[in-house]
C-alpha atoms as a PDB file:
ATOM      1  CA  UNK A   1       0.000   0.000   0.000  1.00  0.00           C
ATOM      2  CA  UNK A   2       2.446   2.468   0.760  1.00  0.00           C
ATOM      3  CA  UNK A   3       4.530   1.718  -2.551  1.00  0.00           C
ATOM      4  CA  UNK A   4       1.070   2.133  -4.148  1.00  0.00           C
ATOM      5  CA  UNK A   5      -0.212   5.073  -2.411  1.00  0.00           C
ATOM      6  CA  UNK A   6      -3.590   6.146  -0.476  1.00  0.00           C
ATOM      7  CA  UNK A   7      -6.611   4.311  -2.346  1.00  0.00           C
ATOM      8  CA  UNK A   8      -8.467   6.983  -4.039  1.00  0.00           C
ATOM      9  CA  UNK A   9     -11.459   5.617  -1.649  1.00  0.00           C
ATOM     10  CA  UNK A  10      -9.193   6.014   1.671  1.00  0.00           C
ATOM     11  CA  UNK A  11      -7.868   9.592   0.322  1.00  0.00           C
ATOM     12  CA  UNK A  12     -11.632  10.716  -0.370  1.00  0.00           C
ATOM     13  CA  UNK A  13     -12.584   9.957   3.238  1.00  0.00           C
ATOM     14  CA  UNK A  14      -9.555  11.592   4.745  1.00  0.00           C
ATOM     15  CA  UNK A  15      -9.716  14.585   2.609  1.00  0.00           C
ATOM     16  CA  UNK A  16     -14.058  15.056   3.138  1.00  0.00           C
ATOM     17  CA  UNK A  17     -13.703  14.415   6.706  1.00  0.00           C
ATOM     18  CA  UNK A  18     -10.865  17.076   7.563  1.00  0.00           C
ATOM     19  CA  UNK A  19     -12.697  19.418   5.169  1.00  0.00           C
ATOM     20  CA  UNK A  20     -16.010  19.448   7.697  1.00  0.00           C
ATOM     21  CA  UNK A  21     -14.611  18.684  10.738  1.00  0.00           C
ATOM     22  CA  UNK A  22     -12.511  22.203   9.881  1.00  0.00           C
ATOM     23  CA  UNK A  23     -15.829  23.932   8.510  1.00  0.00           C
ATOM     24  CA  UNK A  24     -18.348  22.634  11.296  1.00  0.00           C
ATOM     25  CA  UNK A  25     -15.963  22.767  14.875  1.00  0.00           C
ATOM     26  CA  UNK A  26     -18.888  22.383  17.020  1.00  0.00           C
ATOM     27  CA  UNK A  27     -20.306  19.181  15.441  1.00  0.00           C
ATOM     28  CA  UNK A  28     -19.710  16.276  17.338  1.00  0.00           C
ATOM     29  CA  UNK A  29     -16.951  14.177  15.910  1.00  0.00           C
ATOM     30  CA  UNK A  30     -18.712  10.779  15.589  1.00  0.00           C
ATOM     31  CA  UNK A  31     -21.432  12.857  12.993  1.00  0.00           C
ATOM     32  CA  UNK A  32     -18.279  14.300  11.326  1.00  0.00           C
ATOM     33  CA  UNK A  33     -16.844  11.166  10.422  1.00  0.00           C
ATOM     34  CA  UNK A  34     -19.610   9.675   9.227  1.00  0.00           C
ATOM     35  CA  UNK A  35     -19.159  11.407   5.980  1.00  0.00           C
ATOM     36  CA  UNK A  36     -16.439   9.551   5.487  1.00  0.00           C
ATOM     37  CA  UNK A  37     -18.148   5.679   5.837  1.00  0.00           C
ATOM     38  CA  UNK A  38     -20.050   3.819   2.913  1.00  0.00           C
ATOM     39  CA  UNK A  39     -23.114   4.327   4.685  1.00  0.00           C
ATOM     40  CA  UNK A  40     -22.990   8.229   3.933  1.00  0.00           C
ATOM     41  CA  UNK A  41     -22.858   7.297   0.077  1.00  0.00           C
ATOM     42  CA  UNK A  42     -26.323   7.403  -0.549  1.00  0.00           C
ATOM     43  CA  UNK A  43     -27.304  10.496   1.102  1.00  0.00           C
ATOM     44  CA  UNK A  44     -24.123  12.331  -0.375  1.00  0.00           C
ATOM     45  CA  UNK A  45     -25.061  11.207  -3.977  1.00  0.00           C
ATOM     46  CA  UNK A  46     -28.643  11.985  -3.419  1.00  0.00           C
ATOM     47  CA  UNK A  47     -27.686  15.788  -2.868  1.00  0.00           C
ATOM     48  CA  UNK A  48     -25.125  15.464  -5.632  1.00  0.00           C
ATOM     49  CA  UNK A  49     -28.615  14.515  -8.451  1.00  0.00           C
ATOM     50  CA  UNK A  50     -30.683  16.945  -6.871  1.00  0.00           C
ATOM     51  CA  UNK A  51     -28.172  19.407  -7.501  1.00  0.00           C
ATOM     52  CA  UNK A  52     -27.491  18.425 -10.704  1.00  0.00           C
ATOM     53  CA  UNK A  53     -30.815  18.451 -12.295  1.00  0.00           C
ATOM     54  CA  UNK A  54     -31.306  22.481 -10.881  1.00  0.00           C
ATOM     55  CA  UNK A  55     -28.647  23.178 -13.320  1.00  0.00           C
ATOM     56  CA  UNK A  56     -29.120  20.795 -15.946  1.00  0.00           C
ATOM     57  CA  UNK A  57     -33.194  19.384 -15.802  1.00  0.00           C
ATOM     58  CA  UNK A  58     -32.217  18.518 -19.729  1.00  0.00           C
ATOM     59  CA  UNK A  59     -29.125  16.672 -20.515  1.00  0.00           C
ATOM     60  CA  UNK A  60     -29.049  18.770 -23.966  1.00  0.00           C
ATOM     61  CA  UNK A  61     -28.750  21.335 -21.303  1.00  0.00           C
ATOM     62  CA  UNK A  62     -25.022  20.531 -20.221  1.00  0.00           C
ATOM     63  CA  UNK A  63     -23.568  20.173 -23.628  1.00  0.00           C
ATOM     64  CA  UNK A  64     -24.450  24.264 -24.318  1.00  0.00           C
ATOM     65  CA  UNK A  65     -22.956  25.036 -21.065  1.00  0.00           C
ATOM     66  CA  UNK A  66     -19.869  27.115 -20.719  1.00  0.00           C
ATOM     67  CA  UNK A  67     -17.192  26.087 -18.170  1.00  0.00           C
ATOM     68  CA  UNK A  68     -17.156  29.018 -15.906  1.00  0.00           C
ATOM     69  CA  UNK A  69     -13.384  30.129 -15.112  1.00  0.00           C
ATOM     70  CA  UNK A  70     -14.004  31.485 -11.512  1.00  0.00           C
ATOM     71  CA  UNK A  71     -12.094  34.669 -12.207  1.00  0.00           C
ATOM     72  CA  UNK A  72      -8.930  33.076 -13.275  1.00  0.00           C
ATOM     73  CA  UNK A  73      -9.522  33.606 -17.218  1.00  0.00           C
ATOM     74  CA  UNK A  74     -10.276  31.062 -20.104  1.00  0.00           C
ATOM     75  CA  UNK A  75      -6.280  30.359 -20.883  1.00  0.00           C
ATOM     76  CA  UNK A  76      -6.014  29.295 -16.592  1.00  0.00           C
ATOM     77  CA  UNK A  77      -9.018  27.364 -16.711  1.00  0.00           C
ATOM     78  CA  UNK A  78      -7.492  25.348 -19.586  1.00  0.00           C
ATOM     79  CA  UNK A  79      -4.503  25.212 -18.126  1.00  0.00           C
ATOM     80  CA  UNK A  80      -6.345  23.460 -15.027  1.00  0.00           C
ATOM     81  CA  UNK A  81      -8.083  20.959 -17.056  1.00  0.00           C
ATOM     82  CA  UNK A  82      -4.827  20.262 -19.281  1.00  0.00           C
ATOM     83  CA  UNK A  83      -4.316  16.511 -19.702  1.00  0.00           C
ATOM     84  CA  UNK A  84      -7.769  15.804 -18.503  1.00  0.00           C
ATOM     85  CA  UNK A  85      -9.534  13.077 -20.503  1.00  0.00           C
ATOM     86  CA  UNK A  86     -13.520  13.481 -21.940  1.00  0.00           C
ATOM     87  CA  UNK A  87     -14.413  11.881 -18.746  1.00  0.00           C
ATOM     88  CA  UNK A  88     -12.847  14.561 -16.747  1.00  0.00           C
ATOM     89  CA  UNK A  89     -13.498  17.511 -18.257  1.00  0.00           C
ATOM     90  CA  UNK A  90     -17.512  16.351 -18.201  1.00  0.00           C
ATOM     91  CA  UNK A  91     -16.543  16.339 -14.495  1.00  0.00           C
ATOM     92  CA  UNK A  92     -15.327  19.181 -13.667  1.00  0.00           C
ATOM     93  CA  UNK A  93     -17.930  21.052 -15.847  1.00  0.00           C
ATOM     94  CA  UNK A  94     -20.567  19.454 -14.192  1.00  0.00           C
ATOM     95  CA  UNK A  95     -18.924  20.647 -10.852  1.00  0.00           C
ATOM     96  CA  UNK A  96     -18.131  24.351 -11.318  1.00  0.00           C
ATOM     97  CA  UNK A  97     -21.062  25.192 -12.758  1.00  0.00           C
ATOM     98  CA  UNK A  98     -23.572  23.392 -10.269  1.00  0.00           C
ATOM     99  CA  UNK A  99     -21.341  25.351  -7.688  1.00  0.00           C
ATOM    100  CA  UNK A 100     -21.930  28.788  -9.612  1.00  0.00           C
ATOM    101  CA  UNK A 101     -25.500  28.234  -9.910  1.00  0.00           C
ATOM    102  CA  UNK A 102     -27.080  26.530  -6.695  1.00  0.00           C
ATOM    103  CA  UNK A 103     -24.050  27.769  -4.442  1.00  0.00           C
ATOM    104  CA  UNK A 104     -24.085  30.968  -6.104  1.00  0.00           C
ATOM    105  CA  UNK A 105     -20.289  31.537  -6.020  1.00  0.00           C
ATOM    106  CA  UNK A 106     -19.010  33.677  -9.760  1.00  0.00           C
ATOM    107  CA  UNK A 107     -15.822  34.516  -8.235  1.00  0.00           C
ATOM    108  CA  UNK A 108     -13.152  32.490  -6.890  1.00  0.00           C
ATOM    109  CA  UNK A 109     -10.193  31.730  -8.337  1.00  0.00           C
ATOM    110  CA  UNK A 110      -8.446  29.122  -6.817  1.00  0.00           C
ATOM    111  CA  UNK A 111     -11.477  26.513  -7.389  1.00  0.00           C
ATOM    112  CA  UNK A 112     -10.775  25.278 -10.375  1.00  0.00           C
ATOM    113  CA  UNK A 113      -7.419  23.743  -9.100  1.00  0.00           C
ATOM    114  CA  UNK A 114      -9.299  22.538  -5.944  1.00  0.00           C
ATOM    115  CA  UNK A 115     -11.973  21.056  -7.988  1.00  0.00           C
ATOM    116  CA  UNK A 116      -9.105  19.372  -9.927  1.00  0.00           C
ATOM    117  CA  UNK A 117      -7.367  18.246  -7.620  1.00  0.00           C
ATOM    118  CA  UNK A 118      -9.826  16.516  -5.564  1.00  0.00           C
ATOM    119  CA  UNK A 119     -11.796  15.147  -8.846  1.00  0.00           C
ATOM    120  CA  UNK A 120      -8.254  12.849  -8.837  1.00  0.00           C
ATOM    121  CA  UNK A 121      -9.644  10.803  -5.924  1.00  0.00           C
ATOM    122  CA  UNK A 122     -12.966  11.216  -5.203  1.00  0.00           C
ATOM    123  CA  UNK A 123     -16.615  11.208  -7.443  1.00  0.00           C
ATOM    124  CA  UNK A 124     -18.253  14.305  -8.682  1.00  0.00           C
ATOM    125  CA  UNK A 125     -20.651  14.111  -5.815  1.00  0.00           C
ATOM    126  CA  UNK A 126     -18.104  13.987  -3.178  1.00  0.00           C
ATOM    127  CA  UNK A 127     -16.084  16.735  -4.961  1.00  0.00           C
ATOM    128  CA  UNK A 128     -18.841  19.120  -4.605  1.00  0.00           C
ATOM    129  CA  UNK A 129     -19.816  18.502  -0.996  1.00  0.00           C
ATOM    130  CA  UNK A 130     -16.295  19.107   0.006  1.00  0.00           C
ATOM    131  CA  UNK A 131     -16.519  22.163  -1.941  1.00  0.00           C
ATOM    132  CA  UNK A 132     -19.887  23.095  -0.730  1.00  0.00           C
ATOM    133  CA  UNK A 133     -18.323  22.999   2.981  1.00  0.00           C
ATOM    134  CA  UNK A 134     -15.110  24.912   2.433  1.00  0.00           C
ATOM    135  CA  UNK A 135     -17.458  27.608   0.740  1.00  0.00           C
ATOM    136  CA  UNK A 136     -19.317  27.444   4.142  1.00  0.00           C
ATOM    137  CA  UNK A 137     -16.309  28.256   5.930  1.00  0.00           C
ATOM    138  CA  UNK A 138     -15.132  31.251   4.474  1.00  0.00           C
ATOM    139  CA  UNK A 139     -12.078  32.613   5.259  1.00  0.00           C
ATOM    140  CA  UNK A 140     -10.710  29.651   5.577  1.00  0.00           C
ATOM    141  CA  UNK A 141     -10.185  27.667   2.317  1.00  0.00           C
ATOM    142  CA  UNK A 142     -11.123  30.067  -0.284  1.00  0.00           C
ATOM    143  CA  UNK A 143     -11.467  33.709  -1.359  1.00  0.00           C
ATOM    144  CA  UNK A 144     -14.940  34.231  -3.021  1.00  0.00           C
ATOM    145  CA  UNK A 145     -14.841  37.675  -3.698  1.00  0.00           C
ATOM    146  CA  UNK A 146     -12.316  40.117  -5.158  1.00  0.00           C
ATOM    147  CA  UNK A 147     -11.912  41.456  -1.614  1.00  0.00           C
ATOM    148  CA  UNK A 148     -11.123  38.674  -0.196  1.00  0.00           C
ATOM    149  CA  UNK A 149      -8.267  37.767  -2.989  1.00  0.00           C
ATOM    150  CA  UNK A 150      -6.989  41.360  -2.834  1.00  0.00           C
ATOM    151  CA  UNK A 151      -7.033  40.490   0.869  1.00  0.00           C
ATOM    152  CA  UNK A 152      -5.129  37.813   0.100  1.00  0.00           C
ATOM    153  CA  UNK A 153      -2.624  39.399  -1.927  1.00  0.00           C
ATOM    154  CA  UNK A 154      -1.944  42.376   1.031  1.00  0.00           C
ATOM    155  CA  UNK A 155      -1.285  39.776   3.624  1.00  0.00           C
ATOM    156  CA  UNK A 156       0.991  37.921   1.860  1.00  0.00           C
ATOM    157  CA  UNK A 157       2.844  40.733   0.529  1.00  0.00           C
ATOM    158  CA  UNK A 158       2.813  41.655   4.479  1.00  0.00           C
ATOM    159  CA  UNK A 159       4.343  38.367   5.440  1.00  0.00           C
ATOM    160  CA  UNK A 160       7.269  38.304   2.806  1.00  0.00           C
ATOM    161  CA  UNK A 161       8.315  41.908   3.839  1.00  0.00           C
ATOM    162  CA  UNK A 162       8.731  40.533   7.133  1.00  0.00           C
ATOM    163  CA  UNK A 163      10.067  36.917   7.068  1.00  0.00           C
ATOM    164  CA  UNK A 164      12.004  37.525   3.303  1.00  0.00           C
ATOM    165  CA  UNK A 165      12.534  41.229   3.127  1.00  0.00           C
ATOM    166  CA  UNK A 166      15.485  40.650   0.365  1.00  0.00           C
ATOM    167  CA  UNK A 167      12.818  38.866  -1.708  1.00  0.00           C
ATOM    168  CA  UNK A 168      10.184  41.551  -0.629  1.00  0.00           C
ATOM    169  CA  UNK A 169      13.165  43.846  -2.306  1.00  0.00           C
ATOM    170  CA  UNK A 170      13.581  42.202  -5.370  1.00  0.00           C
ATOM    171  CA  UNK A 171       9.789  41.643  -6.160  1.00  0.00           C
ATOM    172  CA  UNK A 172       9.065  45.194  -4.943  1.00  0.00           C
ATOM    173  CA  UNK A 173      11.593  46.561  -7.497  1.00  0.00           C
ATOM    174  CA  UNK A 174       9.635  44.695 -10.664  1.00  0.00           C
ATOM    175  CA  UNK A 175       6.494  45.729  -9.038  1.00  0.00           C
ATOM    176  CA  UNK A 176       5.573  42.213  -8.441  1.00  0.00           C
ATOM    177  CA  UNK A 177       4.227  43.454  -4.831  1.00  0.00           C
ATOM    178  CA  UNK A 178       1.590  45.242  -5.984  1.00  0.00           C
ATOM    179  CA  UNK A 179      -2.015  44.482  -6.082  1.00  0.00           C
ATOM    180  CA  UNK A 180      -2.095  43.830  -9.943  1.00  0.00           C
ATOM    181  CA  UNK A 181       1.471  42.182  -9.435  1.00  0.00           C
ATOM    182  CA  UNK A 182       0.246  39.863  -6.801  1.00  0.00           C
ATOM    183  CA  UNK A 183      -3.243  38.931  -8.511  1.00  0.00           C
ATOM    184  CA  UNK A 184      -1.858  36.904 -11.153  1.00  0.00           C
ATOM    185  CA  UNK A 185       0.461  34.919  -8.527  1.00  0.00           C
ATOM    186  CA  UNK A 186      -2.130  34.389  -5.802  1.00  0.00           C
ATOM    187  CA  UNK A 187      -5.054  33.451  -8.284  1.00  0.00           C
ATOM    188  CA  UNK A 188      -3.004  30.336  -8.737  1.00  0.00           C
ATOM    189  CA  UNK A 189      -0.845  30.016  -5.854  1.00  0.00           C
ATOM    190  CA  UNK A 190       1.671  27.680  -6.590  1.00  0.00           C
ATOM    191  CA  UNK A 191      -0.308  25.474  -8.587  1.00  0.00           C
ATOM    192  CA  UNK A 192       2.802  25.400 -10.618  1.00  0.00           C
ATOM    193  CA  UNK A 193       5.193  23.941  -7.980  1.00  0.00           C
ATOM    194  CA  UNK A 194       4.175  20.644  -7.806  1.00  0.00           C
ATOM    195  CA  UNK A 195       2.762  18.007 -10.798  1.00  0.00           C
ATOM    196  CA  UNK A 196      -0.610  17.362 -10.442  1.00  0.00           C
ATOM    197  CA  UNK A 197      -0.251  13.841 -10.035  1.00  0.00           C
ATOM    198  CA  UNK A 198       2.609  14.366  -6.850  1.00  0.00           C
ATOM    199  CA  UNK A 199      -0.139  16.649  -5.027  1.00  0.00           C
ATOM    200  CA  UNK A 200      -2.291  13.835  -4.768  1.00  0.00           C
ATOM    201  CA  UNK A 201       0.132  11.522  -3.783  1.00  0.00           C
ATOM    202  CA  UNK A 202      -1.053   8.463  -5.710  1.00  0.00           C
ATOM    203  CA  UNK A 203      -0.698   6.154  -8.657  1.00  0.00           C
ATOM    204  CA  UNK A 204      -3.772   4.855 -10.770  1.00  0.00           C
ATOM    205  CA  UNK A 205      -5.723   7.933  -8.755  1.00  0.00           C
ATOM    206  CA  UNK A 206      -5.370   9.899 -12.538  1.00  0.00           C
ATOM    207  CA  UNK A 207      -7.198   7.319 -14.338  1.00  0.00           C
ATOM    208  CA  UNK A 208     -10.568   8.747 -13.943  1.00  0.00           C
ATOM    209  CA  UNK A 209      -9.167  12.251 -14.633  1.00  0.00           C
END
């Protein structure tokens, strides 16, 4: 197993779990990881097609829809999906725009990757309630407003002058430590650092994507 990696199904529990024990602290634990068990399956996929059919009630429906980018721009959003199979890009359509229209969220850049990411090792349905809960804890997972990002950008800039003030320097002189400097680098924060397929820490877990 650990040549192999985390199952996919081991990886989807973990990840779901932490996700809404993090989002709902008051909960009691035993109800928090139940989300994680086979038994919660049915209820989670149940949402999942109720959602679904809100956003497409026809399936001719989905194949007009446009892929929204989140904020991030059509060339990111590609960039997100590239090396994604049929399957997979069906999937993460299917995801970002149930989450733009029945969560209501137009901006937020970083969900793309998220919803990439976690698409790797866990079913559409389980993608978007772990989505669904780090939207309900905002603040904490991801920026969903221009604000917020911009928020984002500030403290980090903040942090760097303090802990890396020679890098601070260096980016300051470029103007990379600016608000329309930063956007670009925190819309994406370093997605670019790691392969897709090492963030998940997995073999076999790309197959569906």
């Amino acid at each position: 197993m650990c040549r192999n990696g985390i199952s996919p199904i081991l990886r989807c529990a973990v990840w779901t779990t932490n996700v809404i024990r993090t989002a709902n602290p008051e909960q009691n634990r035993h109800l928090t990881d139940e989300y994680g068990t086979l038994k919660n399956i049915r209820a989670v996929d149940h949402g999942w097609e109720t959602a679904l059919k809100q956003v497409f009630p026809h399936p001719s429906d989905e194949k007009s829809a446009v892929v929204p980018d989140m904020g991030i721009g059509k060339e990111a959003l590609e960039a997100a999906m590239e090396g994604a199979t049929p399957r997979g890009r069906k999937a993460m359509k299917q995801v970002l725009c149930t989450v733009q229209h029945v969560l209501g969220v137009e901006y937020c850049p970083m969900l793309p990757d998220v919803a990439a990411v976690l698409l790797n090792c866990m079913p559409e349905s389980y993608a978007y309630a772990t989505i669904r809960e780090m939207i309900d804890c905002p603040g904490t997972y991801l920026n969903l407003s221009r604000i917020d990002h911009y928020a984002w950008c500030k403290a980090f800039s903040d942090i760097l002058k303090r802990f890396y003030p020679q890098t601070f320097s260096d980016m300051e002189s470029i103007g990379a430590t600016s608000p329309d400097g930063l956007d670009p680098i925190c819309k994406r924060f370093f997605v670019g650092l790691l392969q897709r397929k090492v963030s998940v820490l997995g073999n076999g877990c790309l197959e569906r994507w």
